[in-house]
PDB file of N, CA and C in Angstrom:
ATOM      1  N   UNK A   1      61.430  83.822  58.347  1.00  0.00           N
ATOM      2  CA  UNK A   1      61.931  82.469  58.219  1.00  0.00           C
ATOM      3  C   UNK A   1      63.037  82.207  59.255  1.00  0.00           C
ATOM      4  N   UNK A   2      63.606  82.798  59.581  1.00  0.00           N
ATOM      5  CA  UNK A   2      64.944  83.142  60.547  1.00  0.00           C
ATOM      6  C   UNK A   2      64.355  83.166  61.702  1.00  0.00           C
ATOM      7  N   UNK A   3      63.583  83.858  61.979  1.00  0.00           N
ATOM      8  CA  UNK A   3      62.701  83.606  63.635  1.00  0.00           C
ATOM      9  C   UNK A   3      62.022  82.177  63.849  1.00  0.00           C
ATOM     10  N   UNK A   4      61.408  81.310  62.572  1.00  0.00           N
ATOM     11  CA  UNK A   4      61.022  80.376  62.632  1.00  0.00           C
ATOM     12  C   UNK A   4      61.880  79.181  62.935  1.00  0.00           C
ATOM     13  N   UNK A   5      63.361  79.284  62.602  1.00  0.00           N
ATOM     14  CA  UNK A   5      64.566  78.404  62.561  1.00  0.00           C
ATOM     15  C   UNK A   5      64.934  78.800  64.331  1.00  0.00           C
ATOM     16  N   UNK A   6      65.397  79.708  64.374  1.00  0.00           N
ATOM     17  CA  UNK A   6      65.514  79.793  65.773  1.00  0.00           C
ATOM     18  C   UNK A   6      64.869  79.381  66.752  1.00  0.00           C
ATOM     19  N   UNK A   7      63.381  79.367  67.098  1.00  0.00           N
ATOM     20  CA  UNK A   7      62.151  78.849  67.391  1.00  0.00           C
ATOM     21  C   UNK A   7      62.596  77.377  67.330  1.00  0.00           C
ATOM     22  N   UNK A   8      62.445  76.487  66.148  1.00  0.00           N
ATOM     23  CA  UNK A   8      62.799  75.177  66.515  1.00  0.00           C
ATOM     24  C   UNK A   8      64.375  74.700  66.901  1.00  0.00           C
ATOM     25  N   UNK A   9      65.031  75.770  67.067  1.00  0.00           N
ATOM     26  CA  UNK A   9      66.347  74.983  67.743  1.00  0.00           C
ATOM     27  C   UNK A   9      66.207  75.284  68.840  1.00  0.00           C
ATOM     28  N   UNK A  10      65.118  75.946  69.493  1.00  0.00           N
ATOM     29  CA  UNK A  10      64.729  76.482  71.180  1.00  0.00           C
ATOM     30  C   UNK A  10      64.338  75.373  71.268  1.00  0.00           C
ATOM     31  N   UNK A  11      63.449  74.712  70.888  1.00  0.00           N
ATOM     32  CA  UNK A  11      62.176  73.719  71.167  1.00  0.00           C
ATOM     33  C   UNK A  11      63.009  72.736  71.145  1.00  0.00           C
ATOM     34  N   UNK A  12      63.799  72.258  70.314  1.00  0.00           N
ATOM     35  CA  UNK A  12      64.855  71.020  70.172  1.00  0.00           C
ATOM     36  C   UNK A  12      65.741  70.718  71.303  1.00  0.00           C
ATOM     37  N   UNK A  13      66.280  72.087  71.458  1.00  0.00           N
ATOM     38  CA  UNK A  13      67.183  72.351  73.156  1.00  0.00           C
ATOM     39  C   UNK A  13      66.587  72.222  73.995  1.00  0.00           C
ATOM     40  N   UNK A  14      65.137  72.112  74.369  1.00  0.00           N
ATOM     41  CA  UNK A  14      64.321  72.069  75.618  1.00  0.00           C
ATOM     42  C   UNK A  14      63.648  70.292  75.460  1.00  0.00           C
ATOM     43  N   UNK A  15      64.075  70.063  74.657  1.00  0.00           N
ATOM     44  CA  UNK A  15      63.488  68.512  74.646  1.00  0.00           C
ATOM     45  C   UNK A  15      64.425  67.547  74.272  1.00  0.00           C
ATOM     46  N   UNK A  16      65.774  68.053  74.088  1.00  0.00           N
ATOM     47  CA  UNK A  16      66.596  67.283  73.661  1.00  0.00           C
ATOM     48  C   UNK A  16      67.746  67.768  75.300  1.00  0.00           C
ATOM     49  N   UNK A  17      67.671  68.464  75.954  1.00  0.00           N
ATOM     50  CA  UNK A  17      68.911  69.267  76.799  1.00  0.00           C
ATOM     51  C   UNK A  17      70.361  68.725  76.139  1.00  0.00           C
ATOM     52  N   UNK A  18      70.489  69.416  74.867  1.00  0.00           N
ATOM     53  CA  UNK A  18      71.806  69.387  74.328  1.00  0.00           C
ATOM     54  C   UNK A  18      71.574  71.149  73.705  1.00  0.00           C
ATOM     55  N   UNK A  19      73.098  71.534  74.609  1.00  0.00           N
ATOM     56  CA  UNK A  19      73.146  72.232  74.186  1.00  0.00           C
ATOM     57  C   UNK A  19      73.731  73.327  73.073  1.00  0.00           C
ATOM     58  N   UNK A  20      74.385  72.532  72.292  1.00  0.00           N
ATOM     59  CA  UNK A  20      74.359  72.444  70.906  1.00  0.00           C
ATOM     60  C   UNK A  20      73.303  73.363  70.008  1.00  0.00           C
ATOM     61  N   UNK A  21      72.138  73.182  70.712  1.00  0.00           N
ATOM     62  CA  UNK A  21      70.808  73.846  69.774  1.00  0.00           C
ATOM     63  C   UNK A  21      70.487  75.169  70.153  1.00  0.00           C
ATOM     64  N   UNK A  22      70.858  75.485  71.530  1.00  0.00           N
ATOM     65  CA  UNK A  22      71.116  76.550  72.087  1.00  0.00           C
ATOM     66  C   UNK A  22      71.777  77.645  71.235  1.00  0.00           C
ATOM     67  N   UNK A  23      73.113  76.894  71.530  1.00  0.00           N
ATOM     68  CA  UNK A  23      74.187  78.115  70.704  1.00  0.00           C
ATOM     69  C   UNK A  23      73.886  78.218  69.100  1.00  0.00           C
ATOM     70  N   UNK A  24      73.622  76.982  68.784  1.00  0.00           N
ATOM     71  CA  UNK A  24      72.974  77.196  67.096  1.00  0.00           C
ATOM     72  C   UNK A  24      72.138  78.333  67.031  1.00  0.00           C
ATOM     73  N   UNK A  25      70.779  78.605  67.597  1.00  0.00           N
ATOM     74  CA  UNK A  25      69.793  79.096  67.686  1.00  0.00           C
ATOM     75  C   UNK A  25      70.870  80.589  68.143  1.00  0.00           C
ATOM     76  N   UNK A  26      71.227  80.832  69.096  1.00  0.00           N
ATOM     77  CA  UNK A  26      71.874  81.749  69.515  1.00  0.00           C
ATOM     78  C   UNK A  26      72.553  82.926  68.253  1.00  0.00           C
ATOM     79  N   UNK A  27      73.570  81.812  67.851  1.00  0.00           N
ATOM     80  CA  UNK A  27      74.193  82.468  66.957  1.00  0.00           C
ATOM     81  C   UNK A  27      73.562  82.890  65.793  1.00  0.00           C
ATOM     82  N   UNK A  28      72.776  82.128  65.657  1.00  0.00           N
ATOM     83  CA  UNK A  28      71.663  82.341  64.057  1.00  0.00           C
ATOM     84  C   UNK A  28      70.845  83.510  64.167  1.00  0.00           C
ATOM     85  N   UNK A  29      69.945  84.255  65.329  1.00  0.00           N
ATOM     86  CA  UNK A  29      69.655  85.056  65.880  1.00  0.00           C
ATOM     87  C   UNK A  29      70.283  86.431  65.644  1.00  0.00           C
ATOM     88  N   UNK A  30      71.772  85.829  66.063  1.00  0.00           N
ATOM     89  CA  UNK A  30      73.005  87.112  65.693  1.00  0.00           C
ATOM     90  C   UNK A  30      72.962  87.290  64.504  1.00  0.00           C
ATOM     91  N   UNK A  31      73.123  86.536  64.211  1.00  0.00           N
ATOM     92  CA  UNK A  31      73.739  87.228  61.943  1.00  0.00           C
ATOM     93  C   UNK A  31      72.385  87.371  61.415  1.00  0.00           C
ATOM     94  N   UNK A  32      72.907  88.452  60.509  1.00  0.00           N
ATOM     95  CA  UNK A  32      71.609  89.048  59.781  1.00  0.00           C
ATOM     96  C   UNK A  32      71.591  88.745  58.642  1.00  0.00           C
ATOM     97  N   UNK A  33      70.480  87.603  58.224  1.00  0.00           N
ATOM     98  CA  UNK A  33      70.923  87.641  57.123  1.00  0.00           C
ATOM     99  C   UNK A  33      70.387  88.372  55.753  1.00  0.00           C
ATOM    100  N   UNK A  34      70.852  88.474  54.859  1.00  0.00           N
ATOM    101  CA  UNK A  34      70.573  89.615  53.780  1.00  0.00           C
ATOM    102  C   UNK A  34      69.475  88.843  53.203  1.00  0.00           C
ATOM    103  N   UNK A  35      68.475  89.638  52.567  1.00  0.00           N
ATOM    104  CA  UNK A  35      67.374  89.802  51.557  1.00  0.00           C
ATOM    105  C   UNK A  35      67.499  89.584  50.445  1.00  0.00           C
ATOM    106  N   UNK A  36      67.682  88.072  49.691  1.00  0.00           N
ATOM    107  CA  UNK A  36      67.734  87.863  48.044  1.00  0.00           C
ATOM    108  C   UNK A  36      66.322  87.815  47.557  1.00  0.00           C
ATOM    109  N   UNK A  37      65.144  87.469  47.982  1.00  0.00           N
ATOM    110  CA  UNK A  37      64.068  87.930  47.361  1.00  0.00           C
ATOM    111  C   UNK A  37      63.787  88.988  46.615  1.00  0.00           C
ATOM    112  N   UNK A  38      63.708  89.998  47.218  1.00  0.00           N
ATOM    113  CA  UNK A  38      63.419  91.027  46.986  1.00  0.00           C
ATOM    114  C   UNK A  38      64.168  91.727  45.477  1.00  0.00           C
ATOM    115  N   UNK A  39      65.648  91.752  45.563  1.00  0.00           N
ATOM    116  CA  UNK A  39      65.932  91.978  44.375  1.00  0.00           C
ATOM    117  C   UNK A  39      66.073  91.176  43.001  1.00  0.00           C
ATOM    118  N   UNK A  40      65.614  89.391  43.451  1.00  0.00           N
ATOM    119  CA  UNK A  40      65.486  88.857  42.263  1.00  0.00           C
ATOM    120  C   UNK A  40      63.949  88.949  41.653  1.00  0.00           C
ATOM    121  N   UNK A  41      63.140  90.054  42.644  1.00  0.00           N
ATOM    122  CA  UNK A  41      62.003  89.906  41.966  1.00  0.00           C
ATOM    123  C   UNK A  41      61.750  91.125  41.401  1.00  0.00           C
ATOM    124  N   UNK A  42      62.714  92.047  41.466  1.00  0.00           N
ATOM    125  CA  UNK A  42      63.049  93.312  40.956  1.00  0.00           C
ATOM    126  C   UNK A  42      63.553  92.502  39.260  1.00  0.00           C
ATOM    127  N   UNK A  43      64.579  92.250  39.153  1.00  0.00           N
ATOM    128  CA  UNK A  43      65.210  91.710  37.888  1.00  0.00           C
ATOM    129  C   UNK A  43      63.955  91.248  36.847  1.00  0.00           C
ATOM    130  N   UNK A  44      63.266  90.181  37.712  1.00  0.00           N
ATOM    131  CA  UNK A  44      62.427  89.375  36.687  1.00  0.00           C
ATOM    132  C   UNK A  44      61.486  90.265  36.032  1.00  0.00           C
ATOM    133  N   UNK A  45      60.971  91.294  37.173  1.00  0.00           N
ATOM    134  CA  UNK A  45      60.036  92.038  36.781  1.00  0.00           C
ATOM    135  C   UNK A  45      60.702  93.403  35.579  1.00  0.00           C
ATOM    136  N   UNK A  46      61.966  93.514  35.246  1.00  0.00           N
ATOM    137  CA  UNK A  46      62.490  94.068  34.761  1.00  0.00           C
ATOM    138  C   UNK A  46      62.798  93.617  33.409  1.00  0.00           C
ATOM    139  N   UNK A  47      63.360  92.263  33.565  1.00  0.00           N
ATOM    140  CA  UNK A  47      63.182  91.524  32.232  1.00  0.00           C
ATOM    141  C   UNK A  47      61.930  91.475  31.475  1.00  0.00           C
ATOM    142  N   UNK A  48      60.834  90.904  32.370  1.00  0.00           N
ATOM    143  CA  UNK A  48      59.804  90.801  31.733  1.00  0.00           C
ATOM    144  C   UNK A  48      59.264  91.870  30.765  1.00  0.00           C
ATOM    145  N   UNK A  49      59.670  93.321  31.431  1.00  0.00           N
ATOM    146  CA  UNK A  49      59.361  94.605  30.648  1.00  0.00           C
ATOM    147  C   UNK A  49      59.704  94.571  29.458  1.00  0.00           C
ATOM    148  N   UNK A  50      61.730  94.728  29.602  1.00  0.00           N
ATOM    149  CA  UNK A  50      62.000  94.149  28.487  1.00  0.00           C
ATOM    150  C   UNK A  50      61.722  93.585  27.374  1.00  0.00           C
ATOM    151  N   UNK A  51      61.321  92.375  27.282  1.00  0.00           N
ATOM    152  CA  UNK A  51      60.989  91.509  26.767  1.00  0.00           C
ATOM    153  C   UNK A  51      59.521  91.565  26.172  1.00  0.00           C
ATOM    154  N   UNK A  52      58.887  92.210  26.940  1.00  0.00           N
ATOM    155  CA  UNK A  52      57.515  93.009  26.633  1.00  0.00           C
ATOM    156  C   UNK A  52      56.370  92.379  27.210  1.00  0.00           C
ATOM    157  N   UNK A  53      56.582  91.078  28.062  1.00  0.00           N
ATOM    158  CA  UNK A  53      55.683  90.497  28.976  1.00  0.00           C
ATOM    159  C   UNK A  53      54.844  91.426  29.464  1.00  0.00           C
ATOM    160  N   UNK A  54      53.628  90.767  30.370  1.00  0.00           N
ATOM    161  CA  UNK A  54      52.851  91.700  30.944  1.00  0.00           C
ATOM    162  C   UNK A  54      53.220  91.022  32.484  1.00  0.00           C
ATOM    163  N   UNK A  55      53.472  91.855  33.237  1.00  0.00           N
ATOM    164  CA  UNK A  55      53.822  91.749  34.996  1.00  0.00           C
ATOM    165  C   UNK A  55      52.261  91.952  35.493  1.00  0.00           C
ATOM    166  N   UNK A  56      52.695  90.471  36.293  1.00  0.00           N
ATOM    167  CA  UNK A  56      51.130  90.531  37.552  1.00  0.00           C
ATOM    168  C   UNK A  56      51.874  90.983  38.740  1.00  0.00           C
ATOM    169  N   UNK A  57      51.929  91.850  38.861  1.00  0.00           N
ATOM    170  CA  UNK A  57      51.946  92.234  40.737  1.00  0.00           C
ATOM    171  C   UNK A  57      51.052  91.399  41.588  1.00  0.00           C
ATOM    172  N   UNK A  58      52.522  91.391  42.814  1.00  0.00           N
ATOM    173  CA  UNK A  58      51.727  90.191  43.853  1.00  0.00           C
ATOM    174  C   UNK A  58      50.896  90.545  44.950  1.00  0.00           C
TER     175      UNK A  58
END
């Protein structure tokens, strides 16, 4: 998703020549951002046990 955001602030900077979208894109590139998927689908699938649901794996 992060490569996809970067991608359109390239495309924006090359059709807009502000470069504004540049350094956006730039900096966004830099920071990494952390993985909340992954462990809220740990939880649910944990509750669900709990609780005694049956888990569909995706």
């Amino acid at each position: 998703m992060q490569l996809q955001i970067v991608c359109v602030l390239g495309l924006l900077a090359m059709f807009t020549h502000m470069h504004i979208f540049w350094i956006a894109g730039l900096l966004l590139a830099l920071v990494d951002i952390p993985d909340f998927i992954t462990p809220l689908k740990r939880i649910v699938a944990a509750t669900e046990t709990i609780a005694g649901a049956r888990h569909r794996p995706e």
